[in-house]
Each structure stands twice: as C-alpha cells, then as structure tokens.
N, C-alpha and C. Protein backbone atom coordinates (compact mmCIF):
# COMPACT_ATOMS: atom_id res chain seq x y z
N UNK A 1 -89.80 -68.96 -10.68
CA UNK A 1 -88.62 -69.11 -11.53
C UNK A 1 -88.09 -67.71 -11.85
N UNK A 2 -86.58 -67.30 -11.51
CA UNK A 2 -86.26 -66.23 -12.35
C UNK A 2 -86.11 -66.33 -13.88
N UNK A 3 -85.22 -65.01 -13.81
CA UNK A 3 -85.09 -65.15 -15.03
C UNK A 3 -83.83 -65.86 -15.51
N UNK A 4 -82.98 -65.74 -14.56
CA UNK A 4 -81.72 -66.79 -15.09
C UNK A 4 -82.26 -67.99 -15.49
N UNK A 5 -83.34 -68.66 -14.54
CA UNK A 5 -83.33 -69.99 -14.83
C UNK A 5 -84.33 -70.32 -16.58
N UNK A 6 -85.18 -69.21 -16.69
CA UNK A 6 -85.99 -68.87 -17.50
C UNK A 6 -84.59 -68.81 -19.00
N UNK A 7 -83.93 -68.03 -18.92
CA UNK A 7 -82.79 -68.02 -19.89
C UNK A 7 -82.26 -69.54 -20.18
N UNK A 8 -81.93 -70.44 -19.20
CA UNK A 8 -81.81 -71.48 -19.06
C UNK A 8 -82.39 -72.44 -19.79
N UNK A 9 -83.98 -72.56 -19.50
CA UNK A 9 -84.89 -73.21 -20.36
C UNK A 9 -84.64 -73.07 -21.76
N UNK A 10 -85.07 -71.61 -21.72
CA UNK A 10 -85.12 -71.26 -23.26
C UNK A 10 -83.68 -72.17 -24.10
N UNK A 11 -82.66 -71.64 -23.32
CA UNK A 11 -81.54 -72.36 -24.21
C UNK A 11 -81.62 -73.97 -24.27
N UNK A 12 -81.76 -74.43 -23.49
CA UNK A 12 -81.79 -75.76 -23.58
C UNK A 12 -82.66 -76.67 -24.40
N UNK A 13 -84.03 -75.75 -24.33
CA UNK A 13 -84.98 -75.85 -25.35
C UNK A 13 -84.60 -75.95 -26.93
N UNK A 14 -83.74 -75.05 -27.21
CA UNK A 14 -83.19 -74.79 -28.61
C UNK A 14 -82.20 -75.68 -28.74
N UNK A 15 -81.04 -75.76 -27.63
CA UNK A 15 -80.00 -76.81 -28.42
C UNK A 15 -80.64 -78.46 -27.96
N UNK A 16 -81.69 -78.65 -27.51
CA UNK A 16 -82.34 -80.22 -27.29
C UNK A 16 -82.89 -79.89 -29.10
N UNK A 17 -83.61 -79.23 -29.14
CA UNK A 17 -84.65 -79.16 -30.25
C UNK A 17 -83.62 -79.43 -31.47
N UNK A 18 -82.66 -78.70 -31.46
CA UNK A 18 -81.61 -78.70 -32.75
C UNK A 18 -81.40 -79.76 -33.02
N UNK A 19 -81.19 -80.77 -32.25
CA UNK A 19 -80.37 -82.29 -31.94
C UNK A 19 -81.58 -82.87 -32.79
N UNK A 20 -82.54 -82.80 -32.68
CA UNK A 20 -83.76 -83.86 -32.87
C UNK A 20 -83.97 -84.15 -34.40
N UNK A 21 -83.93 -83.10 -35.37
CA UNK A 21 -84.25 -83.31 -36.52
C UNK A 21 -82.89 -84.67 -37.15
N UNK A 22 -81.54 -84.32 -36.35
CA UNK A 22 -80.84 -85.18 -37.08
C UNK A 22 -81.12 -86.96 -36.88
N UNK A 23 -81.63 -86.88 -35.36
CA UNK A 23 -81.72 -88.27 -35.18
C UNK A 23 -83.20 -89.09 -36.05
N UNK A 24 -84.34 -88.00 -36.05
CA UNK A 24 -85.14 -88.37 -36.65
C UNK A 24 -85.05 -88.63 -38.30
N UNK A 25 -84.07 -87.81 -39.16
CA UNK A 25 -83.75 -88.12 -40.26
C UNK A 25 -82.64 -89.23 -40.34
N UNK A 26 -81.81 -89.40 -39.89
CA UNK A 26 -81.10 -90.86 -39.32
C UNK A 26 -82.46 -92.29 -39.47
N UNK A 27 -83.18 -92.19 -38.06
CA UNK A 27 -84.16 -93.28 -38.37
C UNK A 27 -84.93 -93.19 -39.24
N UNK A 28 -85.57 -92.30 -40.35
CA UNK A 28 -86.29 -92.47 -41.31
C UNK A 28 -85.67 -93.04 -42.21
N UNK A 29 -84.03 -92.57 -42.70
CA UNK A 29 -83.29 -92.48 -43.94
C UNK A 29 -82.51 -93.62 -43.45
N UNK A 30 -82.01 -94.47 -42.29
CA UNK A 30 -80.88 -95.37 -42.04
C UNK A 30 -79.46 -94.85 -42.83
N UNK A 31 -78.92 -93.99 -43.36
CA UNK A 31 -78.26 -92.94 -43.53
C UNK A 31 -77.11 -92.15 -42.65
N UNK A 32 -75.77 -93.33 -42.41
CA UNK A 32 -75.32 -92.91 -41.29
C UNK A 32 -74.10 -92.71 -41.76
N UNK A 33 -73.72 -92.67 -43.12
CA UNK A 33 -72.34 -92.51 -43.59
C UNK A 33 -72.06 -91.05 -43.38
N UNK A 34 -72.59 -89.82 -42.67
CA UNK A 34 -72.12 -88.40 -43.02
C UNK A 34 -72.03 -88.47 -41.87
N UNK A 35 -71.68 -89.85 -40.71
CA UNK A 35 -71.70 -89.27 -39.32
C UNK A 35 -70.89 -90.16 -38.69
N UNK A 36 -70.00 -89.05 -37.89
CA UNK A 36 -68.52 -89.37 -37.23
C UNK A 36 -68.88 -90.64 -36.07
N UNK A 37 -68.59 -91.61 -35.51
CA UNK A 37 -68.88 -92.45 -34.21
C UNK A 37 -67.76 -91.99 -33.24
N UNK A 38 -66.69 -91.55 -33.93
CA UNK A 38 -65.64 -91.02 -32.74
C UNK A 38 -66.43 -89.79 -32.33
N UNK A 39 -66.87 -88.90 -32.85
CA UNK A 39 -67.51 -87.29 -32.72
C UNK A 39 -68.70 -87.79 -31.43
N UNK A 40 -69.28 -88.89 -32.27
CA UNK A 40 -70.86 -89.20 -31.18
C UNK A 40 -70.21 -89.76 -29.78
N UNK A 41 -69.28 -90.42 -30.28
CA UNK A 41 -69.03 -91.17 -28.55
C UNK A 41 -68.59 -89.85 -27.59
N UNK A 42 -67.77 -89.39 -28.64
CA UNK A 42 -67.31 -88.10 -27.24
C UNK A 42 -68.47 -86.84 -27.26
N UNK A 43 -69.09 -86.94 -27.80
CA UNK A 43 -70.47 -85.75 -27.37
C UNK A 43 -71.30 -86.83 -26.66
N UNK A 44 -71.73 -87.65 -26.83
CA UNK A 44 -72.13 -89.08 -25.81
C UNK A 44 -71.47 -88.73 -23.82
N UNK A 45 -70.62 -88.83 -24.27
CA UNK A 45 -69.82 -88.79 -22.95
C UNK A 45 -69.60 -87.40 -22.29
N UNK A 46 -69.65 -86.28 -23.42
CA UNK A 46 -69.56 -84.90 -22.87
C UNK A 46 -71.00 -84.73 -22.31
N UNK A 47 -72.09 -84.88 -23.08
CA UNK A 47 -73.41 -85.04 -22.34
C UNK A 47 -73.92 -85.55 -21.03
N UNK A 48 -73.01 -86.93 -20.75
CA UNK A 48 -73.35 -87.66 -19.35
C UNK A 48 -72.20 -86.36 -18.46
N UNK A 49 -71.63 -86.03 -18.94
CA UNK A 49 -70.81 -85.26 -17.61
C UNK A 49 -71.54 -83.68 -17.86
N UNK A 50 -72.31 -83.10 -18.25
CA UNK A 50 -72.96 -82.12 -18.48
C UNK A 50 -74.29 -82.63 -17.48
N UNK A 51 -74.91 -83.76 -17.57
CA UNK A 51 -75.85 -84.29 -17.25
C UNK A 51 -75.58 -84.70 -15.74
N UNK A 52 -74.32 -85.10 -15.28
CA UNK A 52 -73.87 -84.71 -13.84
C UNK A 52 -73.85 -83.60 -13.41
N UNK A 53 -73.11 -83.12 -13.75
CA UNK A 53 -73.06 -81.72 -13.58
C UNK A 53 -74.20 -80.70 -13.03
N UNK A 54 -75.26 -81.04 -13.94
CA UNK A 54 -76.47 -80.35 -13.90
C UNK A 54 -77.16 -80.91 -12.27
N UNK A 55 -76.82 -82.30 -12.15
CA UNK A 55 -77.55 -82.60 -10.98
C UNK A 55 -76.76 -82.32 -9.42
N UNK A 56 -75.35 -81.86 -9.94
CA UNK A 56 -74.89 -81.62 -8.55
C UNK A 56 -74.62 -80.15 -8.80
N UNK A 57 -75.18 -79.27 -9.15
CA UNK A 57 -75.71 -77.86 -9.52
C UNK A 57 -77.37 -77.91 -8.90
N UNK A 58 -77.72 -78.83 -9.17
CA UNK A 58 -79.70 -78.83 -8.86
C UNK A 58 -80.11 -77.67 -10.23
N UNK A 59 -79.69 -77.99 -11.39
CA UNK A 59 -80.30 -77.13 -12.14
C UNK A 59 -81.04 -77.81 -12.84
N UNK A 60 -82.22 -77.32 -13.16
CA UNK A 60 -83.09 -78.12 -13.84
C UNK A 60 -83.07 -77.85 -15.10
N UNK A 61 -82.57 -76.92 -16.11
CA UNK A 61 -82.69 -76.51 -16.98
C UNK A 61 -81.65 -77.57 -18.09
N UNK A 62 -80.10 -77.88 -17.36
CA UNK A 62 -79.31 -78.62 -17.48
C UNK A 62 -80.12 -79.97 -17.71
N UNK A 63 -80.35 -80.36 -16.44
CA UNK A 63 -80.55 -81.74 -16.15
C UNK A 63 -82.09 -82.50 -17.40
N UNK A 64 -82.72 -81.15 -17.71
CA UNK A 64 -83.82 -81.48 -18.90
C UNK A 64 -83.16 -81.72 -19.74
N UNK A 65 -82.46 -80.56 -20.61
CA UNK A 65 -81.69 -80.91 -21.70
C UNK A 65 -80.89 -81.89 -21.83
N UNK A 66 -79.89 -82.04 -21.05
CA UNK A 66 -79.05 -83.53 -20.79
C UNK A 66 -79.86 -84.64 -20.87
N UNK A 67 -80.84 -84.83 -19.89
CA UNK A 67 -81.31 -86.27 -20.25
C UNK A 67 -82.06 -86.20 -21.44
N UNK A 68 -82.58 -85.29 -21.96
CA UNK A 68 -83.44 -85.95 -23.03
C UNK A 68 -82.19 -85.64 -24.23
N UNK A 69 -80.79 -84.90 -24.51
CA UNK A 69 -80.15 -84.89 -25.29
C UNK A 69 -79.14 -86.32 -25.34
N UNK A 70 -79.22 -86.72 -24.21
CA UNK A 70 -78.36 -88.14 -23.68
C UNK A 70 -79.26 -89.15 -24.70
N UNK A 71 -80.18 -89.26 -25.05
CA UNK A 71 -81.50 -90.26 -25.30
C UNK A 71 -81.10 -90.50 -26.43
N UNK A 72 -80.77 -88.72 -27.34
CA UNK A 72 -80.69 -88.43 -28.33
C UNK A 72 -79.50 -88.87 -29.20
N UNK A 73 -78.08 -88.63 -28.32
CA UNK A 73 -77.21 -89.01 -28.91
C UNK A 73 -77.26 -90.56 -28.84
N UNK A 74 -77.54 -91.45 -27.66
CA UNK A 74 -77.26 -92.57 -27.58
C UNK A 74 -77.91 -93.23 -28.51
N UNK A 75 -79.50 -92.72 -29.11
CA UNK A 75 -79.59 -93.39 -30.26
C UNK A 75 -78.79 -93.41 -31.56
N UNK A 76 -78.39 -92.26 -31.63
CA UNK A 76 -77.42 -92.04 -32.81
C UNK A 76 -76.31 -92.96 -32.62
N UNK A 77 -75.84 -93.13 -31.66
CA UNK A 77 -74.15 -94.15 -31.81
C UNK A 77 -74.89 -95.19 -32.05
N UNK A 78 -76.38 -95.77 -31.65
CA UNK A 78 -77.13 -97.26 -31.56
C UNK A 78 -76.97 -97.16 -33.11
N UNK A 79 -77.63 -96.46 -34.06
CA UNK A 79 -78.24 -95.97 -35.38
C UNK A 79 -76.52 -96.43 -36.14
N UNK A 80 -75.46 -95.38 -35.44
CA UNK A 80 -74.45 -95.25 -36.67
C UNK A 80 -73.72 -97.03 -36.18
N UNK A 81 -73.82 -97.72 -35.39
CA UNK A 81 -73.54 -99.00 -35.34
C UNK A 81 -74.35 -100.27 -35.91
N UNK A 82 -75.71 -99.89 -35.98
CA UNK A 82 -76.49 -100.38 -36.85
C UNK A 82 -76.29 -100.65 -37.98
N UNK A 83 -76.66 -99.36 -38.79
CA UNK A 83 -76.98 -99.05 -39.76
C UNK A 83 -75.74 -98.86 -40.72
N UNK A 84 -74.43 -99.29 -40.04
CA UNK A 84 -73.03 -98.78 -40.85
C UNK A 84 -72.60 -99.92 -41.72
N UNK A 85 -72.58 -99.94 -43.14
CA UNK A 85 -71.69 -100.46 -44.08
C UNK A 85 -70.63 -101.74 -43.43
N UNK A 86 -70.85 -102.95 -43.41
CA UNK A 86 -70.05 -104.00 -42.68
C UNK A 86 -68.70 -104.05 -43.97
C-alpha cells in the first residue's frame, strides 16, 4: 500500500467513524426531531454515487467507507421514518 492509499484509509476511517456516534444515539434515544429526511435522503444518495464511484476507480479506501457509511445513513432515514411524530 502507498501512501496515497494509506492517506485514504486514514480519512475514511475518520469521516465513517464521525457518522457512527449519531446513528447510535438516534437508536438508543429514538430522537429524530433534530434531523432533516430531505438532508438524509440526499447524503443517502450522494453516498451510493460516491460508493460507485469508488468501485469504478477500484479504490478501496472509498468503497470501505461508502459501504459501511451507506449502512449508516440508510439506517438513519429507516430511524427518522420510524421514529417521527405521526
């Protein structure tokens, strides 16, 4: 691995990791009124084309972060449709 791809990791590492505390306080708290569904669908959808992207690049650094950030948001739109005030 160089180091580009090494730079790569690292970042992806940090903005996957960032993502995580919100979804996990979401499912503890069911707590979804401070969160946009228009914002999630289109970071939802910016993710799957990031997550292409990454695979017709062959980058792996992409294609980690994407799928496991894809996981991430899609629970959140599941969560803020759930869990939202009828």
């Amino acid at each position: 691995m160089d180091y580009i791809e090494a730079i790569g990791f690292v970042a992806a590492v940090l903005t996957t990791a960032a993502f995580l505390p919100q979804v996990y306080k979401t499912w503890k708290t069911k707590d979804v009124s401070s969160l946009s569904l228009p914002m999630l669908l289109i970071f939802f959808v910016g993710i799957m084309a990031w997550l292409v992207y990454g695979f017709l690049k062959n980058s792996l650094p992409m294609i980690f972060a994407n799928s496991i950030t894809i996981v991430s948001s899609f629970l959140l739109v599941y969560y803020k449709i759930k869990y939202s005030k009828k």
